[in-house]
Structures are given as structure tokens and as C-alpha cells.
PDB file of N, CA and C in Angstrom:
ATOM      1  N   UNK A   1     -21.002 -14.179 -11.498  1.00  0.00           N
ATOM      2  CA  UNK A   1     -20.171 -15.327 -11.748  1.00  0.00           C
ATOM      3  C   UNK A   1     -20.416 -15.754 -13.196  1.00  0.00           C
ATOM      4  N   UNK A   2     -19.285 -15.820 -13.814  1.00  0.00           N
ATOM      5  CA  UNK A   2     -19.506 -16.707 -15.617  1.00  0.00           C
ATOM      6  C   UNK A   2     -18.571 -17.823 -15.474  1.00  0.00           C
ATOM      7  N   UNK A   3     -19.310 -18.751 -16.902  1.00  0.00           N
ATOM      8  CA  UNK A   3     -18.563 -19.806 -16.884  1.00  0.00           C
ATOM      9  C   UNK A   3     -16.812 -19.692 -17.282  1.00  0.00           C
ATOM     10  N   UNK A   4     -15.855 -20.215 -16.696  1.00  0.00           N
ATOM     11  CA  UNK A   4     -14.662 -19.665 -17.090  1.00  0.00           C
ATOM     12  C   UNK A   4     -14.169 -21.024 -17.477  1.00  0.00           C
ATOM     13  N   UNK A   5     -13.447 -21.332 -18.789  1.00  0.00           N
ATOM     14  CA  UNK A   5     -12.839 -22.382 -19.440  1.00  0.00           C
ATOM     15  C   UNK A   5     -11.721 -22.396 -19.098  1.00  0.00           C
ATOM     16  N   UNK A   6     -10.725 -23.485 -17.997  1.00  0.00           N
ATOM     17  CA  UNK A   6      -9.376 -23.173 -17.411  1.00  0.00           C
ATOM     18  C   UNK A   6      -8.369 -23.739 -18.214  1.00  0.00           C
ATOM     19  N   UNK A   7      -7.213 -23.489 -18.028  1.00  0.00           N
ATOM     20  CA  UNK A   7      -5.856 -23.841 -19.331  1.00  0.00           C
ATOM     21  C   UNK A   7      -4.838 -23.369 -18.596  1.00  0.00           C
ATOM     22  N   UNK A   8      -3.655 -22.917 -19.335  1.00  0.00           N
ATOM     23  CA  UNK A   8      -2.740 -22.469 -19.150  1.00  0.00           C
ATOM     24  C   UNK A   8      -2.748 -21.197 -18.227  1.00  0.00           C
ATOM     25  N   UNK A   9      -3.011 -21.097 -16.783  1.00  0.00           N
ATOM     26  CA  UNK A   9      -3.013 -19.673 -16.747  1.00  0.00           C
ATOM     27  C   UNK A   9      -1.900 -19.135 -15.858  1.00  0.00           C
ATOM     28  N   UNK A  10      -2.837 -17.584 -15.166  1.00  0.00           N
ATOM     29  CA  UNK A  10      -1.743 -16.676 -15.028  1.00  0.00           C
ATOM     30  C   UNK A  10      -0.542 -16.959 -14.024  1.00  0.00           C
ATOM     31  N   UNK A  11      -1.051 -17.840 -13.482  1.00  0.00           N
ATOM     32  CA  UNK A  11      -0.340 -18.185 -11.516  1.00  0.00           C
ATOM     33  C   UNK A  11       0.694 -19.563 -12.316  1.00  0.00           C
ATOM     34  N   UNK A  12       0.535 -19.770 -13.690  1.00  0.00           N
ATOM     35  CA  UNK A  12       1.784 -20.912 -14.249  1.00  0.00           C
ATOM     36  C   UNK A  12       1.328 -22.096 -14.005  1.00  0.00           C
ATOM     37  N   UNK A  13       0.038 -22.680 -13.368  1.00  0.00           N
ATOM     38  CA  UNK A  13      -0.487 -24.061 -13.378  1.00  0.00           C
ATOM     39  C   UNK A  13      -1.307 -24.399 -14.587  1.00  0.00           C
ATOM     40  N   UNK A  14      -1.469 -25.326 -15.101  1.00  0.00           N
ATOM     41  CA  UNK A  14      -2.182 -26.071 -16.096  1.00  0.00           C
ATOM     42  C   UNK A  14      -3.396 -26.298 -15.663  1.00  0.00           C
ATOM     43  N   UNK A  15      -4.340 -26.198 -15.821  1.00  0.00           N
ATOM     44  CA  UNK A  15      -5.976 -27.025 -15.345  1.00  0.00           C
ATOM     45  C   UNK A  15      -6.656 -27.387 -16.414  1.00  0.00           C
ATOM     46  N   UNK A  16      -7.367 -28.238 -15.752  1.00  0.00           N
ATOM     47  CA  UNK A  16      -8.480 -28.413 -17.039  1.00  0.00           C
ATOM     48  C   UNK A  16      -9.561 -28.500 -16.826  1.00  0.00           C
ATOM     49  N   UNK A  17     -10.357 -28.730 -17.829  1.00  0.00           N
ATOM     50  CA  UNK A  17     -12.038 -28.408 -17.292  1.00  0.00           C
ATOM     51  C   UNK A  17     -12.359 -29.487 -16.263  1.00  0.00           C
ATOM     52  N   UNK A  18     -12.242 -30.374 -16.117  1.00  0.00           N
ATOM     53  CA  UNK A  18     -12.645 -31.321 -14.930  1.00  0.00           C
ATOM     54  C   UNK A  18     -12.343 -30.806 -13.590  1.00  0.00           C
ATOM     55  N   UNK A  19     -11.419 -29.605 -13.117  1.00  0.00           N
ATOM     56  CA  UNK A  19     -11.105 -29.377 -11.828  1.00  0.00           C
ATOM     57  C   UNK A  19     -11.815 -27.606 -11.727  1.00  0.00           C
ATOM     58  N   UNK A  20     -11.978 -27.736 -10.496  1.00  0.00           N
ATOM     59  CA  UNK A  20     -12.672 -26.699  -9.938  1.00  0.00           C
ATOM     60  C   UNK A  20     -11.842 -25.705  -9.669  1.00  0.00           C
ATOM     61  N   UNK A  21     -11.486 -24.838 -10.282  1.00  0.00           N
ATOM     62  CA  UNK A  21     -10.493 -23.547 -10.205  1.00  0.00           C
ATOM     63  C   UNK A  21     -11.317 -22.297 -10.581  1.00  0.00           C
ATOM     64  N   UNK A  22     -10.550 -20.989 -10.762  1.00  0.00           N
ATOM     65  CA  UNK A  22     -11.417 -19.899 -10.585  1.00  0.00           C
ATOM     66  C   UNK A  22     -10.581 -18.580 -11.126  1.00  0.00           C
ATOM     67  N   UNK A  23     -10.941 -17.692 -11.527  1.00  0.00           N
ATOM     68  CA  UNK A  23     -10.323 -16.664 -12.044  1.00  0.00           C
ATOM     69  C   UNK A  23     -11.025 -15.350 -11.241  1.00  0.00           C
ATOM     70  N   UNK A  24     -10.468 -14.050 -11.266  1.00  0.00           N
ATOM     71  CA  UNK A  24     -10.808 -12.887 -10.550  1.00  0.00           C
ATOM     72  C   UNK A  24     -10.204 -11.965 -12.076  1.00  0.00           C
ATOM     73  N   UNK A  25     -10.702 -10.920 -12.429  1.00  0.00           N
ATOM     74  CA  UNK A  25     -10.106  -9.479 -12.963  1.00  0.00           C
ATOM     75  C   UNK A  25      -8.789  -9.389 -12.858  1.00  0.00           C
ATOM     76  N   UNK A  26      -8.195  -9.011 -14.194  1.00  0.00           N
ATOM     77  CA  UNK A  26      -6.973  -8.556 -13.792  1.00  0.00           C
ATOM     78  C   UNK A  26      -6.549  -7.140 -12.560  1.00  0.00           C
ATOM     79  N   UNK A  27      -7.625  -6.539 -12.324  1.00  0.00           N
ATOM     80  CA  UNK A  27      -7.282  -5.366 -11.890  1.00  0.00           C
ATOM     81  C   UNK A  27      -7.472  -5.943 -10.537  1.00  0.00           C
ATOM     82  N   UNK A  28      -8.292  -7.094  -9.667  1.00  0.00           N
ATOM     83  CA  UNK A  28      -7.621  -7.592  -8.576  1.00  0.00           C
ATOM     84  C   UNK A  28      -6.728  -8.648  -8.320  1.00  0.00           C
ATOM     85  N   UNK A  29      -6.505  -9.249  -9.631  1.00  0.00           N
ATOM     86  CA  UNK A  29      -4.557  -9.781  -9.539  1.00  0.00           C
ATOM     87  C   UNK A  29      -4.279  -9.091  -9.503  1.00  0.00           C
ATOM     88  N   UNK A  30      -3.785  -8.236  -9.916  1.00  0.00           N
ATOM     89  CA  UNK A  30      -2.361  -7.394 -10.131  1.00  0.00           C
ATOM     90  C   UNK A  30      -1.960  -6.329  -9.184  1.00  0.00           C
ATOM     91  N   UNK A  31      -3.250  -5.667  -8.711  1.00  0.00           N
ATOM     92  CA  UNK A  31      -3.460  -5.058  -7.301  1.00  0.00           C
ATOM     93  C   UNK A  31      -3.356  -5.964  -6.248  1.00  0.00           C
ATOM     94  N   UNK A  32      -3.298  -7.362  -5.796  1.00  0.00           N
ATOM     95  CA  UNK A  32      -3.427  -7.763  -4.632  1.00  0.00           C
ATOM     96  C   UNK A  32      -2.605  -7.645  -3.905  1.00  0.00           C
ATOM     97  N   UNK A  33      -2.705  -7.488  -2.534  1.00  0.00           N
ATOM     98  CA  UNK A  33      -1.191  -6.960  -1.605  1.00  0.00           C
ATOM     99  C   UNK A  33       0.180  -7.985  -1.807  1.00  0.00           C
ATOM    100  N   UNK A  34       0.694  -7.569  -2.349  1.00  0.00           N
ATOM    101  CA  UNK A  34       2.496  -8.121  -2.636  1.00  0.00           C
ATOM    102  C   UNK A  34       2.336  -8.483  -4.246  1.00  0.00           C
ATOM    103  N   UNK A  35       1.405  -7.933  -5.113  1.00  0.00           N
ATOM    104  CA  UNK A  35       1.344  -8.565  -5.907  1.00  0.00           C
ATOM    105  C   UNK A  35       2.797  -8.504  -6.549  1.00  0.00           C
ATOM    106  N   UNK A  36       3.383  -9.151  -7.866  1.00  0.00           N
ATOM    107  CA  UNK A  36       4.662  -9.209  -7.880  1.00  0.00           C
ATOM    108  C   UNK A  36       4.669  -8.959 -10.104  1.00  0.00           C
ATOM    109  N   UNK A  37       5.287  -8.363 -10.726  1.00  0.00           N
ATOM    110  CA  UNK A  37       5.456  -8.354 -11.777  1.00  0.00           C
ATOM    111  C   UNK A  37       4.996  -9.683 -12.787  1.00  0.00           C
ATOM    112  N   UNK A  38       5.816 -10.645 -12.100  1.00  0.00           N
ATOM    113  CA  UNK A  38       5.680 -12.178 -12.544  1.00  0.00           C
ATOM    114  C   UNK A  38       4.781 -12.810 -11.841  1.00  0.00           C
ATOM    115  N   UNK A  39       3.352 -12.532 -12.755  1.00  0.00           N
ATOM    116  CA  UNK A  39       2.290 -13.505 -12.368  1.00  0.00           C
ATOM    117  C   UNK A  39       2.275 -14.858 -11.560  1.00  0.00           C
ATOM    118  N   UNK A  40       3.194 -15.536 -12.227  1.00  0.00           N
ATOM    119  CA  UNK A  40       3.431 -16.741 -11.631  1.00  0.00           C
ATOM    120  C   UNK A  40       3.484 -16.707  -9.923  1.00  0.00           C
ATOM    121  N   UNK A  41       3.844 -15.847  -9.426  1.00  0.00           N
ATOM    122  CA  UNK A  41       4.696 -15.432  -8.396  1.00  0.00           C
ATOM    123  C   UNK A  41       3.548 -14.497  -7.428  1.00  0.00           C
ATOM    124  N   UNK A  42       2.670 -14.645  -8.280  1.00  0.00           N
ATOM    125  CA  UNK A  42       1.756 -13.513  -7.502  1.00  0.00           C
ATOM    126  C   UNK A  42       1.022 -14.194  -6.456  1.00  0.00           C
ATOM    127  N   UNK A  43       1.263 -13.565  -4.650  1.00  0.00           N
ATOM    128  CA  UNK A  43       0.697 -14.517  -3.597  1.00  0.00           C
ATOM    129  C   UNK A  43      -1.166 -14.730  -3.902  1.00  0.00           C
ATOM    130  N   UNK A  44      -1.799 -13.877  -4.636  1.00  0.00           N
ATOM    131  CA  UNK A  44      -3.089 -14.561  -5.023  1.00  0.00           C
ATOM    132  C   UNK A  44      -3.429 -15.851  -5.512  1.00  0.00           C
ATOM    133  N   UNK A  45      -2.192 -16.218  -5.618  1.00  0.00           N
ATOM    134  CA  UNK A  45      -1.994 -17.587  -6.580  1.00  0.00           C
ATOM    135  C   UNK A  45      -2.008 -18.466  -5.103  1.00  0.00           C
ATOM    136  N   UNK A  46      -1.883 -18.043  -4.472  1.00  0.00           N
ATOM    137  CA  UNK A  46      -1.992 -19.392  -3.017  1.00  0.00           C
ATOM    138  C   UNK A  46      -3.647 -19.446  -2.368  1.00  0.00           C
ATOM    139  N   UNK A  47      -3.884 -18.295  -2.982  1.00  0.00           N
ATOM    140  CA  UNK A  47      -5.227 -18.403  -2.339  1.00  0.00           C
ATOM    141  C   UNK A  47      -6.474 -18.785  -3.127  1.00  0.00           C
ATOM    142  N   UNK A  48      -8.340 -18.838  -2.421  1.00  0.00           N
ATOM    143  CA  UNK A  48      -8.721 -19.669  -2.908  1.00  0.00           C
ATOM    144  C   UNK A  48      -9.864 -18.079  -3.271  1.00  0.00           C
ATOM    145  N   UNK A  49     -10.827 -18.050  -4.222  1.00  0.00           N
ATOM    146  CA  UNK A  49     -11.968 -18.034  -3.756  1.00  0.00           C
ATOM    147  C   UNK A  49     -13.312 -18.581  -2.977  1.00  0.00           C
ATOM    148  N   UNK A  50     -14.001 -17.841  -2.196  1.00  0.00           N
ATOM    149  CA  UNK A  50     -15.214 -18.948  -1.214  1.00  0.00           C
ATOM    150  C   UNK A  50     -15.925 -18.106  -1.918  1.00  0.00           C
ATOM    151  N   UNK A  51     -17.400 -18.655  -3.086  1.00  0.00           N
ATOM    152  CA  UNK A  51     -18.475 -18.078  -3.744  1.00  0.00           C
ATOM    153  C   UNK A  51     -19.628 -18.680  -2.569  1.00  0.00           C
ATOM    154  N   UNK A  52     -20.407 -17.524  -2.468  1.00  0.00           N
ATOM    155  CA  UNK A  52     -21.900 -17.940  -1.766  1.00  0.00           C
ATOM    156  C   UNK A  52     -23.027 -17.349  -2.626  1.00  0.00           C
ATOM    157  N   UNK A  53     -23.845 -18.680  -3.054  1.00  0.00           N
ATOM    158  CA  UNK A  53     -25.044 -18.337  -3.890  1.00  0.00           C
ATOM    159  C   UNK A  53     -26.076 -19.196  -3.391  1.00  0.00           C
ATOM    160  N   UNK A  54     -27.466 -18.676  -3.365  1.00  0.00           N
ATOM    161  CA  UNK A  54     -28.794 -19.647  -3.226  1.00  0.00           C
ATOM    162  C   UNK A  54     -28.526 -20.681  -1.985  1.00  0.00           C
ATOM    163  N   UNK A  55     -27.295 -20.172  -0.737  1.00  0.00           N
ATOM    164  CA  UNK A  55     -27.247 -21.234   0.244  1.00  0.00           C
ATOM    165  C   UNK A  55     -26.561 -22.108   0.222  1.00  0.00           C
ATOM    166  N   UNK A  56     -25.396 -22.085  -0.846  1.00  0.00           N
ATOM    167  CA  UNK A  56     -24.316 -22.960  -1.425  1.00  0.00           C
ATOM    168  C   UNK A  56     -23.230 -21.875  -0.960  1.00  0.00           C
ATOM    169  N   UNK A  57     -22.316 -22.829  -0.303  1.00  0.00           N
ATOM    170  CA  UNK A  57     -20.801 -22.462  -0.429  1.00  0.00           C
ATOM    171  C   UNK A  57     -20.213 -23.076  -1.186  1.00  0.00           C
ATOM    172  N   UNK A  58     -18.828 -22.675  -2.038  1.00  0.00           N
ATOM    173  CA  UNK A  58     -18.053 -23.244  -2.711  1.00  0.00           C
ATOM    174  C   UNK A  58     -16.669 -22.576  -2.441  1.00  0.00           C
ATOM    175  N   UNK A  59     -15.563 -23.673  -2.406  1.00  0.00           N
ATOM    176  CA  UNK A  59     -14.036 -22.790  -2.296  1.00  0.00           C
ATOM    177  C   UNK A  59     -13.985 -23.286  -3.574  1.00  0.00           C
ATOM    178  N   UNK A  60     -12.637 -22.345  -4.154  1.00  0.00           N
ATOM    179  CA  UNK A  60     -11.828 -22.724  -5.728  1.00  0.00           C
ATOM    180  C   UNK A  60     -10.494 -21.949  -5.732  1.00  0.00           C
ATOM    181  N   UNK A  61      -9.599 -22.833  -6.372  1.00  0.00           N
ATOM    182  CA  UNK A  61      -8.462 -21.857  -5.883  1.00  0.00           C
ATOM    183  C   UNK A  61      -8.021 -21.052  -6.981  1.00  0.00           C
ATOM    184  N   UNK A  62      -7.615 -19.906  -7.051  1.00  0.00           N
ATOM    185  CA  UNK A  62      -7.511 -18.957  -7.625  1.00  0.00           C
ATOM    186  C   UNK A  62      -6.147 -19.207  -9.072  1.00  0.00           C
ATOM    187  N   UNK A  63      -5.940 -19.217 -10.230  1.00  0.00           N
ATOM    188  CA  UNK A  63      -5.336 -19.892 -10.922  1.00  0.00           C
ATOM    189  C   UNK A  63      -4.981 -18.879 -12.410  1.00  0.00           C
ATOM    190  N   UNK A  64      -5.881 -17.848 -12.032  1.00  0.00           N
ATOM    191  CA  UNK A  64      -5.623 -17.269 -13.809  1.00  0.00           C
ATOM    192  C   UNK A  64      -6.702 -15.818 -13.684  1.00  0.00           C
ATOM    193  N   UNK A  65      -6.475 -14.809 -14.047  1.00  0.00           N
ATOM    194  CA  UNK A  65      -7.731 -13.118 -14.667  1.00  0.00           C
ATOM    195  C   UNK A  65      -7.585 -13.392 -15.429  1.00  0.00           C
ATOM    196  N   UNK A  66      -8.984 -12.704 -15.625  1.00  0.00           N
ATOM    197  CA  UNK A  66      -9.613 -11.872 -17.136  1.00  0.00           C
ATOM    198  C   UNK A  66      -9.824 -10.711 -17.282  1.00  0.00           C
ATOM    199  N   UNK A  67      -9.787 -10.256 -19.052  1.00  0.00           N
ATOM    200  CA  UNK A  67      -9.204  -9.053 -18.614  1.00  0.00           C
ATOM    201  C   UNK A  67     -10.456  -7.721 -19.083  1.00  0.00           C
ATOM    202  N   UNK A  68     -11.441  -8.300 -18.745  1.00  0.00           N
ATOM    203  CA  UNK A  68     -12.815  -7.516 -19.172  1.00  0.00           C
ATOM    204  C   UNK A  68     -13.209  -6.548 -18.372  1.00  0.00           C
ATOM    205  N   UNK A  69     -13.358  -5.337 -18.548  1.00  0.00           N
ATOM    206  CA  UNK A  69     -13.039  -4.227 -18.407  1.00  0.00           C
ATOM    207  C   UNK A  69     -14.418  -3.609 -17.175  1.00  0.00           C
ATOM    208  N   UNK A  70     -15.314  -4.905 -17.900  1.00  0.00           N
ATOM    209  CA  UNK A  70     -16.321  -3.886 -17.380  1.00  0.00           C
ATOM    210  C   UNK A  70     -17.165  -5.366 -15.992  1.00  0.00           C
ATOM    211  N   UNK A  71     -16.418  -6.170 -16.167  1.00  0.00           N
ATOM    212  CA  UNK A  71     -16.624  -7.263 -15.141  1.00  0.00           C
ATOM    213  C   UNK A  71     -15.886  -7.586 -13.881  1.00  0.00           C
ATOM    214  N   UNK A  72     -14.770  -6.203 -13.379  1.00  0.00           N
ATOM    215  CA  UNK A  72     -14.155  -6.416 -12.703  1.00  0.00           C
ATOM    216  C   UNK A  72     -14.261  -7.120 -10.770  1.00  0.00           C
ATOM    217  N   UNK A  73     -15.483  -6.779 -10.961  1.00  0.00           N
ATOM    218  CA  UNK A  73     -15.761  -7.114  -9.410  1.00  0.00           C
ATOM    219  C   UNK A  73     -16.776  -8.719  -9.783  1.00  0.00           C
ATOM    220  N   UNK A  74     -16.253  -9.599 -10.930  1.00  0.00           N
ATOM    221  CA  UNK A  74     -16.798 -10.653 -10.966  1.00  0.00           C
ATOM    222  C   UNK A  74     -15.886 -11.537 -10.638  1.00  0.00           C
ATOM    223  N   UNK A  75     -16.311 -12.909 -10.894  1.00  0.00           N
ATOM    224  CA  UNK A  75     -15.174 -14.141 -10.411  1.00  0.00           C
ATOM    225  C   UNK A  75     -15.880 -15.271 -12.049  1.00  0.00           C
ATOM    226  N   UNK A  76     -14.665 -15.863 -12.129  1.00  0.00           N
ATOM    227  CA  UNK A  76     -14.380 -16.809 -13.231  1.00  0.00           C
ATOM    228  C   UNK A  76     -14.627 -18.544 -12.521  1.00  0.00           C
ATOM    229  N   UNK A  77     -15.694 -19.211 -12.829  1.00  0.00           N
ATOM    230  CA  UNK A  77     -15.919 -20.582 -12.290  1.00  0.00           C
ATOM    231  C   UNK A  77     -15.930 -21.758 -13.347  1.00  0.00           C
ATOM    232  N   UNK A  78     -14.582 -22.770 -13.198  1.00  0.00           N
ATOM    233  CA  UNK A  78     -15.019 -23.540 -13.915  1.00  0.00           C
ATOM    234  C   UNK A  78     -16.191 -24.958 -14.253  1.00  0.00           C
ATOM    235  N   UNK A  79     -16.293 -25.385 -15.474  1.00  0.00           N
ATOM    236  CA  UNK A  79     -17.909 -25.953 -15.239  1.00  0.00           C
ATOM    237  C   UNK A  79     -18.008 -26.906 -14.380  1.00  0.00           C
ATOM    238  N   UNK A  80     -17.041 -27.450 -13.276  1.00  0.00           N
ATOM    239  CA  UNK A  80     -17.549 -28.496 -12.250  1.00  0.00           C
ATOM    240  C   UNK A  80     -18.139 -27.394 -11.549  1.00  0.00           C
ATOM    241  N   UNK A  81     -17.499 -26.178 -10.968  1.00  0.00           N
ATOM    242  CA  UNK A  81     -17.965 -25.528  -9.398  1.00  0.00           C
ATOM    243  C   UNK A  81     -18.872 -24.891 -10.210  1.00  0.00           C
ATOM    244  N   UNK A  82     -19.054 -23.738 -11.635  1.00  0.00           N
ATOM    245  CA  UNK A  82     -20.342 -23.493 -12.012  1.00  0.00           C
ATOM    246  C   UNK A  82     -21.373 -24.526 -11.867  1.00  0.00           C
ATOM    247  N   UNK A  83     -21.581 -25.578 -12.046  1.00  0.00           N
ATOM    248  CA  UNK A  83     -22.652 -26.573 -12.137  1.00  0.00           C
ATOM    249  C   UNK A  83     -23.123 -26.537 -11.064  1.00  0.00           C
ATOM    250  N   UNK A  84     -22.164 -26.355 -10.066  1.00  0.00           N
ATOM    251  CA  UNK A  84     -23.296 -26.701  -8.435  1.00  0.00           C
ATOM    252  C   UNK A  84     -23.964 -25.059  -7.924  1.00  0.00           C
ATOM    253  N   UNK A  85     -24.143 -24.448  -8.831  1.00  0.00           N
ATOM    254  CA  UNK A  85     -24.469 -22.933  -8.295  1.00  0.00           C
ATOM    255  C   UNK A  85     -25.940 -23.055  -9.806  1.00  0.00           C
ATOM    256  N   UNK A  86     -25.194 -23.359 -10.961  1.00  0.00           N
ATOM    257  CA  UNK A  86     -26.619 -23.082 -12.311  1.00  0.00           C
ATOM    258  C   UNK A  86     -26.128 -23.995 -13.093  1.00  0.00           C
ATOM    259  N   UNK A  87     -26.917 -24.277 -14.207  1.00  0.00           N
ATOM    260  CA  UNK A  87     -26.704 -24.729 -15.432  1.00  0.00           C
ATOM    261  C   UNK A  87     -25.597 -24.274 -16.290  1.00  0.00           C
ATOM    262  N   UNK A  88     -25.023 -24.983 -16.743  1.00  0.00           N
ATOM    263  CA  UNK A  88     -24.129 -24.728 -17.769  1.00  0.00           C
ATOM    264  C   UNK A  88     -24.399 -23.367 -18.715  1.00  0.00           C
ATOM    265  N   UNK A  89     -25.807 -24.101 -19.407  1.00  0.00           N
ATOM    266  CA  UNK A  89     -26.237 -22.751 -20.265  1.00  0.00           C
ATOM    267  C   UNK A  89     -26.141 -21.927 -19.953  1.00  0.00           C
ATOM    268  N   UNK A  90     -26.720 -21.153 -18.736  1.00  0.00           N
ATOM    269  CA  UNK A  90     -26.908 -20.038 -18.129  1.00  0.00           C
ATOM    270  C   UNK A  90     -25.833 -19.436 -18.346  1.00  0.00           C
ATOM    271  N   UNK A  91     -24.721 -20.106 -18.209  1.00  0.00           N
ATOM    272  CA  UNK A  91     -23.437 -19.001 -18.560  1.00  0.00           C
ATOM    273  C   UNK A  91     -22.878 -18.075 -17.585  1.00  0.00           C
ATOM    274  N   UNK A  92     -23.585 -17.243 -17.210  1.00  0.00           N
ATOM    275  CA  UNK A  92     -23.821 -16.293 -15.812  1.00  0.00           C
ATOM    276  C   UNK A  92     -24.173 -16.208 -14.701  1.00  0.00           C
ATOM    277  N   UNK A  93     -24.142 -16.002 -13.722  1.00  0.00           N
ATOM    278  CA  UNK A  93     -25.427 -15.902 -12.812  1.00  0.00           C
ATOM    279  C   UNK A  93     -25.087 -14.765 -11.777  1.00  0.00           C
ATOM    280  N   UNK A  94     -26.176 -13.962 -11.601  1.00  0.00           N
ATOM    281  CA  UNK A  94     -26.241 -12.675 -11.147  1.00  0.00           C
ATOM    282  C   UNK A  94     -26.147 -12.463  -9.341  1.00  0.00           C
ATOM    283  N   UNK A  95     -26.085 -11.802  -8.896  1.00  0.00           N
ATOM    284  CA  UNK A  95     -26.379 -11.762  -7.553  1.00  0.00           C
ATOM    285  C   UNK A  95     -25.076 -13.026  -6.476  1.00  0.00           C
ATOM    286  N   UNK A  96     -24.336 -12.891  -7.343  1.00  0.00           N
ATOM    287  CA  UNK A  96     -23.291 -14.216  -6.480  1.00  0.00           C
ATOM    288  C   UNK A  96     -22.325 -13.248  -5.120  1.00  0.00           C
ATOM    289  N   UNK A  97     -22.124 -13.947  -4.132  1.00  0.00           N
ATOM    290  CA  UNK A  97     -21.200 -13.125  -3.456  1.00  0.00           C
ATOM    291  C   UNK A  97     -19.957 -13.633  -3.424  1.00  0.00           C
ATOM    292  N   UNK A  98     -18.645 -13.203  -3.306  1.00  0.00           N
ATOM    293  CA  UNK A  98     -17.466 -13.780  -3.293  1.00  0.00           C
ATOM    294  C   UNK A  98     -16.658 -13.671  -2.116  1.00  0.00           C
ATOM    295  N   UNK A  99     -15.434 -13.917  -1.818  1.00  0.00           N
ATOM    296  CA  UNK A  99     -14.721 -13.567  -1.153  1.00  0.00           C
ATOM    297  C   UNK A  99     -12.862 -13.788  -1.120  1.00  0.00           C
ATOM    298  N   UNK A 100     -12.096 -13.825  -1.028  1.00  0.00           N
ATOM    299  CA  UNK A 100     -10.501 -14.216  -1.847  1.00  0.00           C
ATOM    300  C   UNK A 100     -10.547 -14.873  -0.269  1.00  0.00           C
ATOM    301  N   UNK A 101     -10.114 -15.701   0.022  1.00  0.00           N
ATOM    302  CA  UNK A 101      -9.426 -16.796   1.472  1.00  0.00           C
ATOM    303  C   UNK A 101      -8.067 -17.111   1.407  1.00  0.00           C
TER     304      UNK A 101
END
């Protein structure tokens, strides 16, 4: 899990850092079953991620990928839902499990 800074993204909603949203790889947007040309439109966009770390659950709903090549089986948290898993600094944190809902 890394810290992910939310904005303008792929699913066409606005966020901002105060709300708890979440990003996945482009290569599981764009692959997800029905995915659709027009992001906006893509049914991943209705759904949430559920992260489980250290005995913490968290949902976040899914809003925007990234397109890093070599992080694909990670998830994007912004700094409200990062905060309740690590520190800001940390930036990262290893060993997280995910799931798309």
C-alpha cells in the first residue's frame, strides 16, 4: 500500500485529500470484467477496495490507477485511510492484503 494523492481521476470524480478513496494499477482497471474504453464508465468505478493490515479493516472506494509498472498488485490509499494503517512518512507499507468489493 503507498500513499496516493487523490484529484481528478480515472472513474471522472473529483476528490480530495480529506476523503478516503483509493486507486488499483492500471492493468487491474482496465482488465476488470466489463471493463469499458471510457474510464469513466468503467464498473470498477462502483466498487470499493476492503485493505486488511495489523488487524485493521478499511473500505475505500475505488476512484482513479496508476500506472507503475512494477507495483501492479498494489493499491493507492489516500492520507485519511493511509493514516489508520501507518504514518504518513512511511509512505508505504509492506505486507497489506486487499480485496476489490
Amino acid at each position: 500500500m503507498f500513499l496516493f494523492d487523490p484529484g481528478q481521476g480515472a472513474c471522472g470524480f473529483t476528490n480530495t485529500s480529506t476523503q478516503i478513496v483509493a486507486s488499483v494499477s492500471r492493468q487491474i482497471f482496465t482488465t476488470y470484467p466489463n471493463a469499458t474504453k471510457n474510464p469513466n464508465k468503467n464498473p470498477i468505478c462502483k466498487h470499493q477496495v476492503s485493505i486488511f493490515y495489523g488487524g485493521k479493516t478499511l473500505a475505500a472506494p475505488i476512484v482513479d490507477f496508476f500506472t507503475d509498472p512494477n507495483a501492479q498488485l498494489n493499491v493507492g490509499l489516500s492520507l485519511p485511510g493511509f493514516e489508520q494503517f501507518a504514518s504518513r512518512d512511511d509512505g508505504i507499507v509492506e505486507g497489506v492484503r486487499w480485496t476489490i468489493t
